[in-house]
N, C-alpha and C. Protein backbone atom coordinates (compact mmCIF):
# COMPACT_ATOMS: atom_id res chain seq x y z
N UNK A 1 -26.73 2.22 -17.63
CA UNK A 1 -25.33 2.52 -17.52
C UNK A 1 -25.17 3.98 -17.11
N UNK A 2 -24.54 4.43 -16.49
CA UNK A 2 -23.86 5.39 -15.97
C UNK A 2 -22.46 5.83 -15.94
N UNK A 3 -21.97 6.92 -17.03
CA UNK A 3 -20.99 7.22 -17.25
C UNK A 3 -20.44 8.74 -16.47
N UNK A 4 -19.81 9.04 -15.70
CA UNK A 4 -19.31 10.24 -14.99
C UNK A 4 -18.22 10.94 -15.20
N UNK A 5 -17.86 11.98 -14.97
CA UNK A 5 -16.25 12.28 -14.84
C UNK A 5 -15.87 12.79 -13.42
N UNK A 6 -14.58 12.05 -13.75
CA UNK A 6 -13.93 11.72 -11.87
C UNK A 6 -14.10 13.37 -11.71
N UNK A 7 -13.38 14.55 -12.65
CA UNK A 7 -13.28 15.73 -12.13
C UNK A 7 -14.41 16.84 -11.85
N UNK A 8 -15.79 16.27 -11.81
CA UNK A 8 -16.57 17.36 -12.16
C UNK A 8 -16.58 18.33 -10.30
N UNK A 9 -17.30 19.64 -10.53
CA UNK A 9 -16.99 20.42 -9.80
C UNK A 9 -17.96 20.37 -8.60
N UNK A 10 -17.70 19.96 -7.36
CA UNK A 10 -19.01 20.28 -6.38
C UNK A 10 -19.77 19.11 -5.63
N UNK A 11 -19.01 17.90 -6.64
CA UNK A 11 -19.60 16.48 -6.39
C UNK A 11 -18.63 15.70 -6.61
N UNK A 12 -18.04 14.67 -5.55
CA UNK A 12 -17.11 13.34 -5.50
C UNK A 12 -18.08 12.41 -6.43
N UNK A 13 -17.35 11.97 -7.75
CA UNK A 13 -17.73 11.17 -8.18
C UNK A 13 -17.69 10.20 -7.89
N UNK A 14 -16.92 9.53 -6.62
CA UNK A 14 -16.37 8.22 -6.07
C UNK A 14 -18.19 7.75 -5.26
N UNK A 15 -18.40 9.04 -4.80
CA UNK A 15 -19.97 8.38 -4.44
C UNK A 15 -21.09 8.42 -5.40
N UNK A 16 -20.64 9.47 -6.35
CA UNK A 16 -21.84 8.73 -6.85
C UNK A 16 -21.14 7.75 -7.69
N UNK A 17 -20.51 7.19 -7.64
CA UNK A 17 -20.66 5.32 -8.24
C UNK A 17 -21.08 4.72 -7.12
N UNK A 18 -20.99 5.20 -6.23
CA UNK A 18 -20.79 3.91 -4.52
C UNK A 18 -22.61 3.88 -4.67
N UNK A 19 -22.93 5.48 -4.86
CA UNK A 19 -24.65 5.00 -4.56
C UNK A 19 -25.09 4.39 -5.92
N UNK A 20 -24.92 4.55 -6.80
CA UNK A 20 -25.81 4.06 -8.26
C UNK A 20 -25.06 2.75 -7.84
N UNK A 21 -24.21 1.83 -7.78
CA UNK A 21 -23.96 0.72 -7.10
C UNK A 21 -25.00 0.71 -5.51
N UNK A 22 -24.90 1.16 -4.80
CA UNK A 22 -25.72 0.98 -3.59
C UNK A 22 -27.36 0.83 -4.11
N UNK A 23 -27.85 1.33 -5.02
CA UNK A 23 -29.15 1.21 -5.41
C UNK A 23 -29.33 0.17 -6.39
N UNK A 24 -28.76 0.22 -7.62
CA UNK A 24 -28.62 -0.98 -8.51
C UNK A 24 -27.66 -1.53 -9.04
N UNK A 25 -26.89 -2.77 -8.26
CA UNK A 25 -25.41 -3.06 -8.45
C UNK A 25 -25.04 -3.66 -9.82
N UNK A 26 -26.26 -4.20 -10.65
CA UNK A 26 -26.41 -4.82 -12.00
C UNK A 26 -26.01 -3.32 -12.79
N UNK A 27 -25.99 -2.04 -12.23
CA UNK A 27 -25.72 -1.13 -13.51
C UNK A 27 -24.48 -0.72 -13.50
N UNK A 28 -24.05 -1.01 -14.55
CA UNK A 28 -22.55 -0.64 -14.93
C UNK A 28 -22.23 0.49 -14.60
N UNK A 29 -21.08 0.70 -14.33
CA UNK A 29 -20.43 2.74 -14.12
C UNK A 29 -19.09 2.57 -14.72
N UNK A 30 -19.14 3.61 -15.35
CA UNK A 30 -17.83 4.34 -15.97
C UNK A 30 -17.54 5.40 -15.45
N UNK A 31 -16.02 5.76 -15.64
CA UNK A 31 -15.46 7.08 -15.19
C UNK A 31 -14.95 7.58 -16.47
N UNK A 32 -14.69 8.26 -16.40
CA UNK A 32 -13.90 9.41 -17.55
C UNK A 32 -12.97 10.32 -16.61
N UNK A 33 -11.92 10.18 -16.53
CA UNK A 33 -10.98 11.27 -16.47
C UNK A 33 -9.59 11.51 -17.04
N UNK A 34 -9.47 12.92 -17.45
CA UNK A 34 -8.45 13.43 -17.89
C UNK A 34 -7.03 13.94 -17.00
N UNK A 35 -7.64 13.70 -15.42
CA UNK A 35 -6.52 13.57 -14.82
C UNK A 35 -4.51 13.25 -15.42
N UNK A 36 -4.20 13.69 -14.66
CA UNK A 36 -3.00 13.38 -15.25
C UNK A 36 -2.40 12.02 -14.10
N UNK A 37 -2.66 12.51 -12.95
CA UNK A 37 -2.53 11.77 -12.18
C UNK A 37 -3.18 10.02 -12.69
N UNK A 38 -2.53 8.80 -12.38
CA UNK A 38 -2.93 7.51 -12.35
C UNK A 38 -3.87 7.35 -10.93
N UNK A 39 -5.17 6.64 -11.59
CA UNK A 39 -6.22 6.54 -10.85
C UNK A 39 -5.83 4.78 -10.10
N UNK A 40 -5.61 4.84 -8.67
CA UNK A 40 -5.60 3.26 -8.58
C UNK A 40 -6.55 2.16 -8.39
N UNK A 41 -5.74 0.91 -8.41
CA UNK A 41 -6.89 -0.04 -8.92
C UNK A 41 -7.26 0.17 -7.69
N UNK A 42 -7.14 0.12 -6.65
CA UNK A 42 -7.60 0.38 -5.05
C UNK A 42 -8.87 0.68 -5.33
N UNK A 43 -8.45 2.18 -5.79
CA UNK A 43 -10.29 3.08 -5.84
C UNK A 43 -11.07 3.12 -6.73
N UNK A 44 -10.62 2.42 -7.44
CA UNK A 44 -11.54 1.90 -8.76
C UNK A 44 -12.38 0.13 -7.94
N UNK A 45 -11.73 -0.55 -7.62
CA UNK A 45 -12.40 -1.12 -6.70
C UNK A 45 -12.96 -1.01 -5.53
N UNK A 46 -12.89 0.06 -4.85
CA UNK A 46 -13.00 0.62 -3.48
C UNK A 46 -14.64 1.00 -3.79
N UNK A 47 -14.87 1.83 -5.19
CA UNK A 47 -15.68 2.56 -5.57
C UNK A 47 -16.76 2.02 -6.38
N UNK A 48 -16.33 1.03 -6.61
CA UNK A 48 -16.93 -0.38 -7.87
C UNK A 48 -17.27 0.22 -9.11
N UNK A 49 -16.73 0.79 -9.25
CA UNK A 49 -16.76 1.19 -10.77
C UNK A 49 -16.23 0.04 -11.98
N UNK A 50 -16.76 0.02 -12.90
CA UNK A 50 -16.42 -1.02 -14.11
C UNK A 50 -15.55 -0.74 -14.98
N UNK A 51 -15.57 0.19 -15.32
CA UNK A 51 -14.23 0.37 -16.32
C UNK A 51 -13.98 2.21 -16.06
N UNK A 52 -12.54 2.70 -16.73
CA UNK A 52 -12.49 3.83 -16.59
C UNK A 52 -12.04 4.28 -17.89
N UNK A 53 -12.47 5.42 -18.29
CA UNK A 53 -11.79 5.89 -19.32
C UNK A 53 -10.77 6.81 -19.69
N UNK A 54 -9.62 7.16 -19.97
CA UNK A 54 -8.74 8.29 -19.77
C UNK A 54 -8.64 9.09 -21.10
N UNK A 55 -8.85 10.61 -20.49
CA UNK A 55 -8.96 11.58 -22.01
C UNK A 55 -7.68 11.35 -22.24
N UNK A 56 -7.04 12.15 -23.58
CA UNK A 56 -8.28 11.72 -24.73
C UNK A 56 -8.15 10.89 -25.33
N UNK A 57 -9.72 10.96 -25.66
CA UNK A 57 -10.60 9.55 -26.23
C UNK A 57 -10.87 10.14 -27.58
N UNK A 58 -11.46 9.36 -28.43
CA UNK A 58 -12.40 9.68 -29.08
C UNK A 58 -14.14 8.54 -29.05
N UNK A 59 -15.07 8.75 -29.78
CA UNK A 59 -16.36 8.39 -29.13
C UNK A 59 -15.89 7.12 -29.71
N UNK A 60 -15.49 6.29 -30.72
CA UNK A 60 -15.25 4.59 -30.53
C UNK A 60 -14.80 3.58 -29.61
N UNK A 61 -14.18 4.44 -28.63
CA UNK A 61 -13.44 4.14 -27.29
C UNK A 61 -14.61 3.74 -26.54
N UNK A 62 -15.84 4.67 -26.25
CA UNK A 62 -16.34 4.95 -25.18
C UNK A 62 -17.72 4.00 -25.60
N UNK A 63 -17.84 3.61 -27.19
CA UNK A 63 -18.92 2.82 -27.32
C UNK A 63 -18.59 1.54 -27.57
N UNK A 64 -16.71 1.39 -27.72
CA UNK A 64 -16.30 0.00 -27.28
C UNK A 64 -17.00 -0.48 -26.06
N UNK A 65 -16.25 0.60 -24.85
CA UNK A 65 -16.37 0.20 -23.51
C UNK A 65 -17.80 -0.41 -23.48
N UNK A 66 -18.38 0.73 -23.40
CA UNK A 66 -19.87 0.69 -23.29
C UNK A 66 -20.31 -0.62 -23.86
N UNK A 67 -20.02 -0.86 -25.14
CA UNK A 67 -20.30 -2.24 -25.46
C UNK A 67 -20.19 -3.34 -24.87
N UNK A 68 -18.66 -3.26 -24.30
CA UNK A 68 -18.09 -4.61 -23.81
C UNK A 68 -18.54 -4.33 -22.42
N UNK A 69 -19.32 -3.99 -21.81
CA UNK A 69 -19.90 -4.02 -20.36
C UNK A 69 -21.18 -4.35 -20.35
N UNK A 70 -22.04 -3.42 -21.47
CA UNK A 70 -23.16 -4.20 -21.38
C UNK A 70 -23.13 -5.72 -21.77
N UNK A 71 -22.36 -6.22 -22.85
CA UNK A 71 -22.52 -7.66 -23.43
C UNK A 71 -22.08 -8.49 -22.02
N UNK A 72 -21.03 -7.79 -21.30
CA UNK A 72 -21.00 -9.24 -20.23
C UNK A 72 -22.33 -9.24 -19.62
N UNK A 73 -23.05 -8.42 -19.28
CA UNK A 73 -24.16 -8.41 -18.66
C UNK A 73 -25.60 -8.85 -19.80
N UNK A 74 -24.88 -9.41 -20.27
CA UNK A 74 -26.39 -10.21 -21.38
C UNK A 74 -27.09 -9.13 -22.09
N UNK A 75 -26.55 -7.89 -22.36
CA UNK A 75 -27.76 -6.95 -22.26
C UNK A 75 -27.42 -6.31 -23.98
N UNK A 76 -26.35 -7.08 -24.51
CA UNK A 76 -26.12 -6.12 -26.60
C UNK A 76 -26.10 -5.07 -26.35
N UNK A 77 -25.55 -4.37 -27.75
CA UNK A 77 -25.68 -2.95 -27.57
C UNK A 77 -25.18 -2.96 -29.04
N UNK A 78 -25.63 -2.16 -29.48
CA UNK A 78 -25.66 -1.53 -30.90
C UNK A 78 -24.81 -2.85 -31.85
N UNK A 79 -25.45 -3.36 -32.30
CA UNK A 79 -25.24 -5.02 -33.09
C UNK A 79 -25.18 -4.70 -34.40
């Protein structure tokens, strides 16, 4: 799994989901952003990303997600 944030500095996170999808499409990606702006479903599909997360969170959020992405993919996670 691969978790990112849309805002980091120097690097479009939109590719790196496109390549960690372009290399192994079985691995999940998450985003994290605190944007204020609404991210659309467009580029959340455009980008194939799996789920997104919007600050703030706290960490039960993020090991929901995390959970419920690996389990569709057969794969458990902290049981």
């Amino acid at each position: 799994m691969v978790l990112t944030d849309l805002g980091m500095p120097g690097l479009s996170d939109w590719e790196v989901c496109k390549a960690v999808k372009g290399i192994s499409p079985q691995v999940p990606v998450g985003m994290i952003t605190g944007w204020e702006m609404e991210v659309e479903e467009k580029e959340i599909d455009e980008n194939r990303i799996d789920f997104l997360i919007s600050e703030p969170f706290d960490f039960s959020q993020v090991l929901s997600r995390v959970r419920e992405n690996l389990d569709k993919r057969g794969r458990g996670f902290l049981s």
